[in-house]
Protein backbone atom coordinates (compact mmCIF):
# COMPACT_ATOMS: atom_id res chain seq x y z
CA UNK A 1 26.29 49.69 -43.73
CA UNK A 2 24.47 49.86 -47.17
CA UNK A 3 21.48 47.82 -46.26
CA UNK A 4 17.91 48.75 -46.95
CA UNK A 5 15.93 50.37 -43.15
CA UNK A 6 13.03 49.23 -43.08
CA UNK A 7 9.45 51.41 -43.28
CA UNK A 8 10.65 53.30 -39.75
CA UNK A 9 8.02 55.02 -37.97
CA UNK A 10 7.77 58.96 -39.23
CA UNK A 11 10.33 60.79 -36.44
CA UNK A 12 10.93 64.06 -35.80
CA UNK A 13 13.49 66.14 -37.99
CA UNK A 14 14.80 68.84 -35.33
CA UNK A 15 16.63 66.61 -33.05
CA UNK A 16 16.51 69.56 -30.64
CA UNK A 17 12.62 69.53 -30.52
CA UNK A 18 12.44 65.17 -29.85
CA UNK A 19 12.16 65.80 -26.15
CA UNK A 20 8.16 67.64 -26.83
CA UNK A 21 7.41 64.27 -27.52
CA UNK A 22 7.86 62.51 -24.81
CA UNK A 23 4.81 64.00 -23.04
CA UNK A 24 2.30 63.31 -25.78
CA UNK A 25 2.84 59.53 -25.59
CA UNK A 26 2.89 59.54 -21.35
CA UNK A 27 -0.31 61.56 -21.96
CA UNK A 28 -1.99 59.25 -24.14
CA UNK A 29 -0.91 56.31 -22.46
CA UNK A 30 -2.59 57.59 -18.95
CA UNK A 31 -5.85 58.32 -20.18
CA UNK A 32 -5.96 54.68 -21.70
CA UNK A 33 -5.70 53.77 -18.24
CA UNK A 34 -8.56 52.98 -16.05
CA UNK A 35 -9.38 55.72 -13.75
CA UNK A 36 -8.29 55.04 -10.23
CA UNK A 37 -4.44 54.18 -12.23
CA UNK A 38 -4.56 58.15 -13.26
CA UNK A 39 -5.60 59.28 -9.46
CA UNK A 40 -2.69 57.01 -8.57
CA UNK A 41 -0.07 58.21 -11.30
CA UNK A 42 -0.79 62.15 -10.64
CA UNK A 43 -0.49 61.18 -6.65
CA UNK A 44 2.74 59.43 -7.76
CA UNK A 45 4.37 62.11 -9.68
CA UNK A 46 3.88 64.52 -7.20
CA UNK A 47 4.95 62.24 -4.36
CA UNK A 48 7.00 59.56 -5.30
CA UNK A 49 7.33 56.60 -3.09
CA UNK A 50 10.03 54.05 -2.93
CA UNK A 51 8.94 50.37 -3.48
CA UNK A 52 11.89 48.15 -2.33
CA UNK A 53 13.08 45.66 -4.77
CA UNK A 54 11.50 41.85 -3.92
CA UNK A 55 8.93 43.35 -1.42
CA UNK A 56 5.50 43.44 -1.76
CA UNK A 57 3.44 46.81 -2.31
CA UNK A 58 -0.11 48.10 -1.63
CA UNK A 59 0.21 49.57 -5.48
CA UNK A 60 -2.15 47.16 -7.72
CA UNK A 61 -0.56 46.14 -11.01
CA UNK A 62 -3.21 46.93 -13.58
CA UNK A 63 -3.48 44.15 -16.31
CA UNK A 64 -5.26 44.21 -19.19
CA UNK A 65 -6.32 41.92 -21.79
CA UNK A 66 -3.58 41.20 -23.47
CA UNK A 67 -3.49 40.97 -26.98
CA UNK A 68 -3.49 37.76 -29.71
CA UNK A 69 -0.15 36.65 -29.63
CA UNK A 70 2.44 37.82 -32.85
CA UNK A 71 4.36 34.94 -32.19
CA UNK A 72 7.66 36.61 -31.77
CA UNK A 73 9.52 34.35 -29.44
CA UNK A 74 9.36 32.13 -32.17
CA UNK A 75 10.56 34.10 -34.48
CA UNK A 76 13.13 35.35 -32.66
CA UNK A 77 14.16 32.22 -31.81
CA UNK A 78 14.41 31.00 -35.68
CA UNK A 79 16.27 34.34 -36.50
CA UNK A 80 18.44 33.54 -34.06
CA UNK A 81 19.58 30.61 -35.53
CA UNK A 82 20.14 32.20 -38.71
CA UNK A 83 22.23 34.37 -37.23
CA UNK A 84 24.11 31.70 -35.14
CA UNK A 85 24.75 29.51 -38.96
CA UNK A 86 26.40 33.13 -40.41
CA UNK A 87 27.70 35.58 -37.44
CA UNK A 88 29.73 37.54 -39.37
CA UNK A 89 29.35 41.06 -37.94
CA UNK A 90 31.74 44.36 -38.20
CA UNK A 91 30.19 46.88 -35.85
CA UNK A 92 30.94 50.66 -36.93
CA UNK A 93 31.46 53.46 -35.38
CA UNK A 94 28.23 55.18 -33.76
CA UNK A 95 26.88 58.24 -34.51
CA UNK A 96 26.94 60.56 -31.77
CA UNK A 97 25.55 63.89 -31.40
CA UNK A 98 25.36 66.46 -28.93
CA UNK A 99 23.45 69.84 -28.87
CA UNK A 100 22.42 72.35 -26.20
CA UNK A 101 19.10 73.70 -26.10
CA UNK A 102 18.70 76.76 -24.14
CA UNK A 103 19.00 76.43 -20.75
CA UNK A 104 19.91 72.93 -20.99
CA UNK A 105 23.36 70.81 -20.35
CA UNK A 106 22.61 68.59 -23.39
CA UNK A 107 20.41 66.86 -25.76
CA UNK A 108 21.93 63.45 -26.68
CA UNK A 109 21.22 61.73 -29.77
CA UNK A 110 23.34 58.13 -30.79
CA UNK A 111 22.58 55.91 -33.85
CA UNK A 112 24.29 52.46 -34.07
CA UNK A 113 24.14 49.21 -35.98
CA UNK A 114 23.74 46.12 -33.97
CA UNK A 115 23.92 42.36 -35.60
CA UNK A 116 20.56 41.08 -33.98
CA UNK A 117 17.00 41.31 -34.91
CA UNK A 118 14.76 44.34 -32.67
CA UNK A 119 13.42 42.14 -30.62
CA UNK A 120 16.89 41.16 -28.69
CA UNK A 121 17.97 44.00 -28.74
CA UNK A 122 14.55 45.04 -27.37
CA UNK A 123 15.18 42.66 -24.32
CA UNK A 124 19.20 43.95 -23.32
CA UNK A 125 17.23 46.88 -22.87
CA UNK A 126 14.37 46.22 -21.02
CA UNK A 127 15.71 43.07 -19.00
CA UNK A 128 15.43 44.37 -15.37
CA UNK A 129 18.70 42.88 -14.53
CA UNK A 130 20.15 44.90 -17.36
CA UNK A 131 22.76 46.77 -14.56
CA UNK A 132 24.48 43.32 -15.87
CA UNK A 133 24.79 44.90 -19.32
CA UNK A 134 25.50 48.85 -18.66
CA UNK A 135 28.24 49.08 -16.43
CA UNK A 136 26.94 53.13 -15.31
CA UNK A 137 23.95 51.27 -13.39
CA UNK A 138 25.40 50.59 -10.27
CA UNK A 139 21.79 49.04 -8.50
CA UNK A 140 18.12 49.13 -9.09
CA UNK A 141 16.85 50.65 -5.90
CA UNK A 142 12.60 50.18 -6.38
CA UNK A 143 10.92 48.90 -9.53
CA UNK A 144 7.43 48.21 -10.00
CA UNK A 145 5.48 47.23 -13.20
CA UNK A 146 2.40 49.65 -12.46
CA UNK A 147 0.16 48.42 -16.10
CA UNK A 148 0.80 45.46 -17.77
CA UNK A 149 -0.54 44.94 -21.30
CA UNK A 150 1.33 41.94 -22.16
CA UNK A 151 3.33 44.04 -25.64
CA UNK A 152 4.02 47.06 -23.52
CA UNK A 153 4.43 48.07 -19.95
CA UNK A 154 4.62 51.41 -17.69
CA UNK A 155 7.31 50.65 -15.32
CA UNK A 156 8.02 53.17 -12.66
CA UNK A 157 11.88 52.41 -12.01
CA UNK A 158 14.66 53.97 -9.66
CA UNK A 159 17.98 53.46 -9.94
CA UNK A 160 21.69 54.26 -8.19
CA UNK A 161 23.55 55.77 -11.73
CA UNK A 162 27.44 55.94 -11.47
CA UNK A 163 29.44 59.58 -12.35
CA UNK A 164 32.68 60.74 -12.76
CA UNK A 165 34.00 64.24 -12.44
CA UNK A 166 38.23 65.28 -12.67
CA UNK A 167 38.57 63.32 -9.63
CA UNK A 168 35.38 63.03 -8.09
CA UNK A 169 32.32 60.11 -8.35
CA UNK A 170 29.91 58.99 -6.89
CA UNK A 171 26.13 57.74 -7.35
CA UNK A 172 23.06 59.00 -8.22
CA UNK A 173 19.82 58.32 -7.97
CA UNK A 174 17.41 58.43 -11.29
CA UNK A 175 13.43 57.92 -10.79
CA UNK A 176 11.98 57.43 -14.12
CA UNK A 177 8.67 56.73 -15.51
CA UNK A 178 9.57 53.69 -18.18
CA UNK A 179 6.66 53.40 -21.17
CA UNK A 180 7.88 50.40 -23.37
CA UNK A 181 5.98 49.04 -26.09
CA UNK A 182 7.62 45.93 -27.86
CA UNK A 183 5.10 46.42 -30.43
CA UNK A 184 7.49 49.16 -32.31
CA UNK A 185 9.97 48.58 -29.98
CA UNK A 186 10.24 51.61 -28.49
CA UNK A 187 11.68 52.45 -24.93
CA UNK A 188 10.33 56.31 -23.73
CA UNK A 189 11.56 57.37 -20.38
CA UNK A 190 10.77 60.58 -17.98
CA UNK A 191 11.80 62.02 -14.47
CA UNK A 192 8.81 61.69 -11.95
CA UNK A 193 10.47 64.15 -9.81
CA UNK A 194 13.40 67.20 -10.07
CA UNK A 195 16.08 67.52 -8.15
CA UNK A 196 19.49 67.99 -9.05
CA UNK A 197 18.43 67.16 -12.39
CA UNK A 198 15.37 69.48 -13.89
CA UNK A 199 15.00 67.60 -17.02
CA UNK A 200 15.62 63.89 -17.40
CA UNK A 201 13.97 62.33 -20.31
CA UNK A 202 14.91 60.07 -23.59
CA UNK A 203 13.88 57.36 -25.45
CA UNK A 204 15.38 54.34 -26.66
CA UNK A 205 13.96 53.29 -30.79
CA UNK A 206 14.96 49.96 -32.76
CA UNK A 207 14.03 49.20 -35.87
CA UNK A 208 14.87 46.38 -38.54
CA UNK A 209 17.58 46.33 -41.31
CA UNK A 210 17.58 43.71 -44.08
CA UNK A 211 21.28 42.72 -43.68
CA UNK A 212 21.27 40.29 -46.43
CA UNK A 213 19.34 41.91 -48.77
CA UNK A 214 22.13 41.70 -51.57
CA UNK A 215 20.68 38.32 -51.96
CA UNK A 216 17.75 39.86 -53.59
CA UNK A 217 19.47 41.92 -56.03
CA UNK A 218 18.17 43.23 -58.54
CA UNK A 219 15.02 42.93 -56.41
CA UNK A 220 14.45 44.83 -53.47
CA UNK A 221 12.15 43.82 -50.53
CA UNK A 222 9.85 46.25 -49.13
CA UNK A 223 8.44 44.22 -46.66
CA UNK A 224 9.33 40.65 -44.48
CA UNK A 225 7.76 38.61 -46.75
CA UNK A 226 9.23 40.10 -49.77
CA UNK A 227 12.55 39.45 -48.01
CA UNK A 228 12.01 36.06 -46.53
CA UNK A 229 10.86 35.04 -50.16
CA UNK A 230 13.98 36.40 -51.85
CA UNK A 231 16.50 34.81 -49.31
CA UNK A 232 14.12 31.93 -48.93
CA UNK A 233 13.76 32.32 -45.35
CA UNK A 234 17.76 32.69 -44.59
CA UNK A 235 18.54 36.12 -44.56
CA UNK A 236 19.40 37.94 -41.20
CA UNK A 237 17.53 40.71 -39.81
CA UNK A 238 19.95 43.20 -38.16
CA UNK A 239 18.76 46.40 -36.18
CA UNK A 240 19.48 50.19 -35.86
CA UNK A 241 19.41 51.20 -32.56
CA UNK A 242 18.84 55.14 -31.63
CA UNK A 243 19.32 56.65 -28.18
CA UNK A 244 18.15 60.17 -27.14
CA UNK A 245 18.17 61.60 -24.21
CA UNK A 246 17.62 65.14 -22.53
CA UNK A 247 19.77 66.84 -19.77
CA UNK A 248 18.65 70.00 -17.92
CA UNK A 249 20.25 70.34 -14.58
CA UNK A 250 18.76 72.59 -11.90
CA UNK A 251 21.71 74.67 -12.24
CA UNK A 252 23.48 74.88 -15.50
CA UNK A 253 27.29 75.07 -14.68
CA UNK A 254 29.16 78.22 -16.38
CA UNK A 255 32.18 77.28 -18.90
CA UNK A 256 34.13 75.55 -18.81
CA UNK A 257 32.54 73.22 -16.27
CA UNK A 258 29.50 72.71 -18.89
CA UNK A 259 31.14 72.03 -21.33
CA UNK A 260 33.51 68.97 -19.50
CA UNK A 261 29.80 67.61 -18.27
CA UNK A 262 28.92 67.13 -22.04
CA UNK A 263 32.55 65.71 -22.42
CA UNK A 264 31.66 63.32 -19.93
CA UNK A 265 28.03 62.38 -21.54
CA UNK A 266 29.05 61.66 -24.60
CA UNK A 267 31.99 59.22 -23.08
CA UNK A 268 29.14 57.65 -20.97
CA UNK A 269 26.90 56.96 -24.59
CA UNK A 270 29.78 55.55 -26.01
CA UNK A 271 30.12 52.91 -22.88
CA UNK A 272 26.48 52.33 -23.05
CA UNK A 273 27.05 51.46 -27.15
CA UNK A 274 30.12 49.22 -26.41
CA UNK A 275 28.17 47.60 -23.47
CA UNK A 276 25.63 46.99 -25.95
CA UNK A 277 27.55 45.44 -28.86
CA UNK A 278 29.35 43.23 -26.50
CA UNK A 279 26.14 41.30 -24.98
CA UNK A 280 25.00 41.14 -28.48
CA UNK A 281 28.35 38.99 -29.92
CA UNK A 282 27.73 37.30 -26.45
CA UNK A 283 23.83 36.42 -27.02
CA UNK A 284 25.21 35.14 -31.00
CA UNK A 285 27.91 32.84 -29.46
CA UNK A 286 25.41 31.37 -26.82
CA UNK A 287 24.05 27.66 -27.23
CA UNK A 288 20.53 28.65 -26.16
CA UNK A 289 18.71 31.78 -26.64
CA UNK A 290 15.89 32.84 -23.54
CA UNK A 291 14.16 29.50 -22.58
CA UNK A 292 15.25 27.95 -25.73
CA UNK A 293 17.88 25.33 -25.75
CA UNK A 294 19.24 24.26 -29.91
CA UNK A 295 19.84 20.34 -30.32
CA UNK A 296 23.50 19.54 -29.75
């Protein structure tokens, strides 16, 4: 797309290695917790309970202080306008890559641009009615918001997933352990229990793109204020969206049945993408953005 990433957190190189990860950051996030939450969470993983949707439960929601406010409603809001005054928007192709770790089905990784700042596309992704968005969620069976620190959340979340194989589908049910932090607007995700799947882990990443950056030429902005200087507070901050995931079924399927699964994964990240891209052209052709209504 030719415009400048900015300063993204430091990620791993070996793609095949992202999943070791994931269990560093649910580590440290538990033993942030207060105590009786990590008696709860290790009773939890080992014996996960449903908690219908709308219903009450006996499981406390642990809130913290929450931290000063950044503010970024509002600026979300007044990007949003920006981008409303100049939509123009080619999506491209996304990158999609698929490798297989021993013993695994897959390991997923997709990188895509999307014309909105990180913190929309932040919410598509973690809006609880986002089955509305990605047509392969067929229901949310339980969720429950088990910490709340205001800029990020442990959710534990179970939902009804649709598949497709030669001339089969059906559902199937996906209990997850959801750490997401709009702070770097990250989105980690982890199986509480096996079953038919052994390994079920990922983790959604956004980060900013000056798209307007030309503007600045031959200066180039290193940081928001640089940029907001240089455009004078009208250039558009776009977003690169990445998407890993890791597949390890409790039985790895010979050839060629294995290799039509990954087929079929790789056709499933490319709905999620175009699911994606279409609520964002929806969100820029919208009036009113969240709870914010524009002046007619």
């Amino acid at each position: 797309m030719g415009e400048k990433k900015v300063s993204p957190a430091s990620q791993p190189n070996d793609r095949n290695e992202h999943h070791k990860l994931i269990d560093p950051a649910f580590t440290k996030f538990f033993t942030q917790a207060p105590q009786k939450l990590q008696n709860f969470l290790k009773v939890r993983l080992r014996r996960p309970e449903k908690v219908e949707e709308g219903k009450d439960s006996e499981v406390p929601v642990v809130r913290k202080k929450q931290k000063s406010s950044t503010n970024w409603e509002a600026n979300l809001e007044k990007q949003m306008q920006i981008w409303r005054e100049n939509p123009f928007w080619h999506d491209q192709p996304p990158e999609i890559d698929v490798t297989v770790p021993k013993g695994s089905l897959c390991n997923l990784h997709v990188k895509f641009d999307v014309g909105l700042p990180p913190d929309a596309v932040y919410n598509i992704v973690t809006d609880p009615d986002n089955k509305r968005v990605f047509k392969n969620i067929k229901e949310v069976i339980s969720r429950k918001v088990l910490v709340d620190e205001g800029s990020r959340q442990l959710v534990d979340l179970e939902q009804a997933a649709i598949w497709r194989f030669l001339w089969w589908s059906g559902t199937l049910s996906v209990h997850v352990l959801v750490d997401q932090n709009r702070e770097d607007h990250t989105v980690k995700f982890k199986q509480v229990k096996t079953g038919f799947m052994k390994k079920f882990e990922g983790c959604w990443r956004v980060e900013p793109v000056f798209v307007d950056e030309k503007i600045c030429l031959p200066f180039k902005p290193k940081t928001f204020s640089d940029y907001e200087s240089c455009t004078r507070a009208r250039g558009r901050i776009g977003s690169v969206a990445s998407f890993e995931q890791l597949l390890q079924l409790a039985i790895v399927p010979p050839p060629p049945i294995s290799g039509y699964l990954r087929g079929v994964t790789r056709k499933t990240a490319e709905t999620v993408v175009n699911n994606l891209l279409a609520e964002a052209a929806r969100i820029k052709d919208m009036r009113k953005y969240g709870m914010v209504e524009e002046n007619s």
